[in-house]
C-alpha atoms as a PDB file:
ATOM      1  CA  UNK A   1     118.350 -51.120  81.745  1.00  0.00           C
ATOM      2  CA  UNK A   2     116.487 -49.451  78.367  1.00  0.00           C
ATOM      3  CA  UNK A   3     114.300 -46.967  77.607  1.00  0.00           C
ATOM      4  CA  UNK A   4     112.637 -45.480  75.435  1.00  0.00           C
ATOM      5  CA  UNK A   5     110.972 -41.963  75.211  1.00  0.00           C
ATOM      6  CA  UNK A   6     107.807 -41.251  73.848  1.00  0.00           C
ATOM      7  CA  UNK A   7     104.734 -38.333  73.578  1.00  0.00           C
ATOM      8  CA  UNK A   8     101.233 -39.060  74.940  1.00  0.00           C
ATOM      9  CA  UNK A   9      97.692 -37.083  74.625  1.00  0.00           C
ATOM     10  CA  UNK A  10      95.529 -38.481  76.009  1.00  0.00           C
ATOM     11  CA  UNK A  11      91.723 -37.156  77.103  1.00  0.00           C
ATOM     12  CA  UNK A  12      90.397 -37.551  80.177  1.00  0.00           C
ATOM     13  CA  UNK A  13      87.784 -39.416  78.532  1.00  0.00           C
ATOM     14  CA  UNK A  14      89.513 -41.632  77.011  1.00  0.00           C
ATOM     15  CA  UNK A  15      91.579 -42.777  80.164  1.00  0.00           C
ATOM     16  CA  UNK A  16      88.410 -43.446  81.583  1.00  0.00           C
ATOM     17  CA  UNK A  17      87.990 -47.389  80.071  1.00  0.00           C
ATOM     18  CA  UNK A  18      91.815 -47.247  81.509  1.00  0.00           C
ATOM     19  CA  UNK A  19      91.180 -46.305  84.901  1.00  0.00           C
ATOM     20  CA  UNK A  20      87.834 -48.662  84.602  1.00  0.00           C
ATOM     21  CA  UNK A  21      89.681 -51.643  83.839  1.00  0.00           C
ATOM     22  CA  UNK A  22      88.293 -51.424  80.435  1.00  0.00           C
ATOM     23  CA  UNK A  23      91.297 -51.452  78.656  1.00  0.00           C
ATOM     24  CA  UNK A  24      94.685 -52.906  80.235  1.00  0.00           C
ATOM     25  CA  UNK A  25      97.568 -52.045  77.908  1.00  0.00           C
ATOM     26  CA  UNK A  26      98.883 -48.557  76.524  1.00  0.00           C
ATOM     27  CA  UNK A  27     100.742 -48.346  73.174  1.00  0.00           C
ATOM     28  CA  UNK A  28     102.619 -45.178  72.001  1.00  0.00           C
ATOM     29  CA  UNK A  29     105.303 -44.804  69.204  1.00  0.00           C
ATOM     30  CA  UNK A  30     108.146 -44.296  70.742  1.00  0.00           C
ATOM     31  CA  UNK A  31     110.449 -41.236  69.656  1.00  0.00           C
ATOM     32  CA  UNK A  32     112.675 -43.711  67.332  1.00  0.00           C
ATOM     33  CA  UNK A  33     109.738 -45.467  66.346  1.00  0.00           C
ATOM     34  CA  UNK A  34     109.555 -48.419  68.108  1.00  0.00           C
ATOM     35  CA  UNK A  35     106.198 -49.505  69.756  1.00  0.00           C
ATOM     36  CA  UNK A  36     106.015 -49.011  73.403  1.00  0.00           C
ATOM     37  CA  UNK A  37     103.470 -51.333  75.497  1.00  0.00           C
ATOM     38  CA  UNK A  38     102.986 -51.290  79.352  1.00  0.00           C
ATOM     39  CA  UNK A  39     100.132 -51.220  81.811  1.00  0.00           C
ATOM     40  CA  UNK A  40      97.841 -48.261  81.911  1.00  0.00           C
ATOM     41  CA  UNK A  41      97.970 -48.212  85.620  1.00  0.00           C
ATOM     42  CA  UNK A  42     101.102 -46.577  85.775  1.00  0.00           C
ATOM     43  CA  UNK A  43     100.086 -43.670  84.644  1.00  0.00           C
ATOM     44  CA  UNK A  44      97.657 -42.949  86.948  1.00  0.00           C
ATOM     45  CA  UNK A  45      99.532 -40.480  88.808  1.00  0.00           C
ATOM     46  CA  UNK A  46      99.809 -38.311  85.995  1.00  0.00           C
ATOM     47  CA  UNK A  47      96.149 -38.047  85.215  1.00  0.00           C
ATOM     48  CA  UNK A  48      95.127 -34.324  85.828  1.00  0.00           C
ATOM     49  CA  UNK A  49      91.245 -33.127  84.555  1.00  0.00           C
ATOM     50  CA  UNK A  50      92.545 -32.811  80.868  1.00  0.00           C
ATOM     51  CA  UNK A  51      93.635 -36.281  80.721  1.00  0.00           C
ATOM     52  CA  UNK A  52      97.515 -37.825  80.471  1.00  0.00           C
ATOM     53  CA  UNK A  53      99.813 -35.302  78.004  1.00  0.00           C
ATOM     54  CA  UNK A  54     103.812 -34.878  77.750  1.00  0.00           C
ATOM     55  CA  UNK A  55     106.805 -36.613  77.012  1.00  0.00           C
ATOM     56  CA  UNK A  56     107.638 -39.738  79.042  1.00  0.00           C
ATOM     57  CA  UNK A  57     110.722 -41.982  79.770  1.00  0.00           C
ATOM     58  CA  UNK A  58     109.902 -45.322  80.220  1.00  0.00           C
ATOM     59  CA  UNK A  59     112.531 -47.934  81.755  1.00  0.00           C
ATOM     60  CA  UNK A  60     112.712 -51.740  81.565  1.00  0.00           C
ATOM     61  CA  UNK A  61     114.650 -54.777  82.077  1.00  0.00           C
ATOM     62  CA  UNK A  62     116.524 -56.958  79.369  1.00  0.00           C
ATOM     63  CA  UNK A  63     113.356 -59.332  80.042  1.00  0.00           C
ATOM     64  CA  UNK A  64     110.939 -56.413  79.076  1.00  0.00           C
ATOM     65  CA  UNK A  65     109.664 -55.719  82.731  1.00  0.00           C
ATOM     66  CA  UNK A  66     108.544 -52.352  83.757  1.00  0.00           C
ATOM     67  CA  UNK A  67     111.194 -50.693  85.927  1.00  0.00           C
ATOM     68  CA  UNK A  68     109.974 -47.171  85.993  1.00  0.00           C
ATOM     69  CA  UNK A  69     107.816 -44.411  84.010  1.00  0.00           C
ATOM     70  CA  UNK A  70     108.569 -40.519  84.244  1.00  0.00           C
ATOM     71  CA  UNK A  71     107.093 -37.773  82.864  1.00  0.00           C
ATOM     72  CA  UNK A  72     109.816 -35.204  81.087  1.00  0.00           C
ATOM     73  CA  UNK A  73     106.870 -32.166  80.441  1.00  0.00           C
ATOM     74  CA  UNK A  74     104.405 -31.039  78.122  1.00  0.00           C
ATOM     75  CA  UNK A  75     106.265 -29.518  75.349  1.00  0.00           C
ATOM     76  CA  UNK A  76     106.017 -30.477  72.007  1.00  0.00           C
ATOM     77  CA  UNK A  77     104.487 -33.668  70.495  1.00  0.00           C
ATOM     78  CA  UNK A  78     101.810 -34.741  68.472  1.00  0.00           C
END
């Protein structure tokens, strides 16, 4: 298993063409700065009314597959 660790703001707004279908895919920097793609879906239970914000561990399979998504908090980041 891998992951990777990365920061996300995102406005409520903005998760809006997410949650609509609008848009599919999420991409964030990871920490080490590797790009970090998976579906927008999965962060759905981490919306609140201010959007999607904090530090997230992402885990997938040696074929790329999402195996899990966590949020860490809401310290720090961009």
């Amino acid at each position: 298993m891998k992951e990777q660790r990365f920061y996300l703001n995102i406005p409520a707004h903005r998760y809006l063409s997410y949650y609509e279908g609008v848009a599919k895919n999420v991409i964030a920097t990871a920490h080490d700065g590797t790009t970090v793609q998976f579906p927008a879906e999965s962060l759905r239970r981490f919306l609140t009314h201010d959007g999607v914000r904090g530090e997230f561990r992402l885990c997938y399979d040696d074929a790329n597959r999402l195996i899990s998504i966590e949020r860490l908090g809401d310290t720090g980041g961009k």
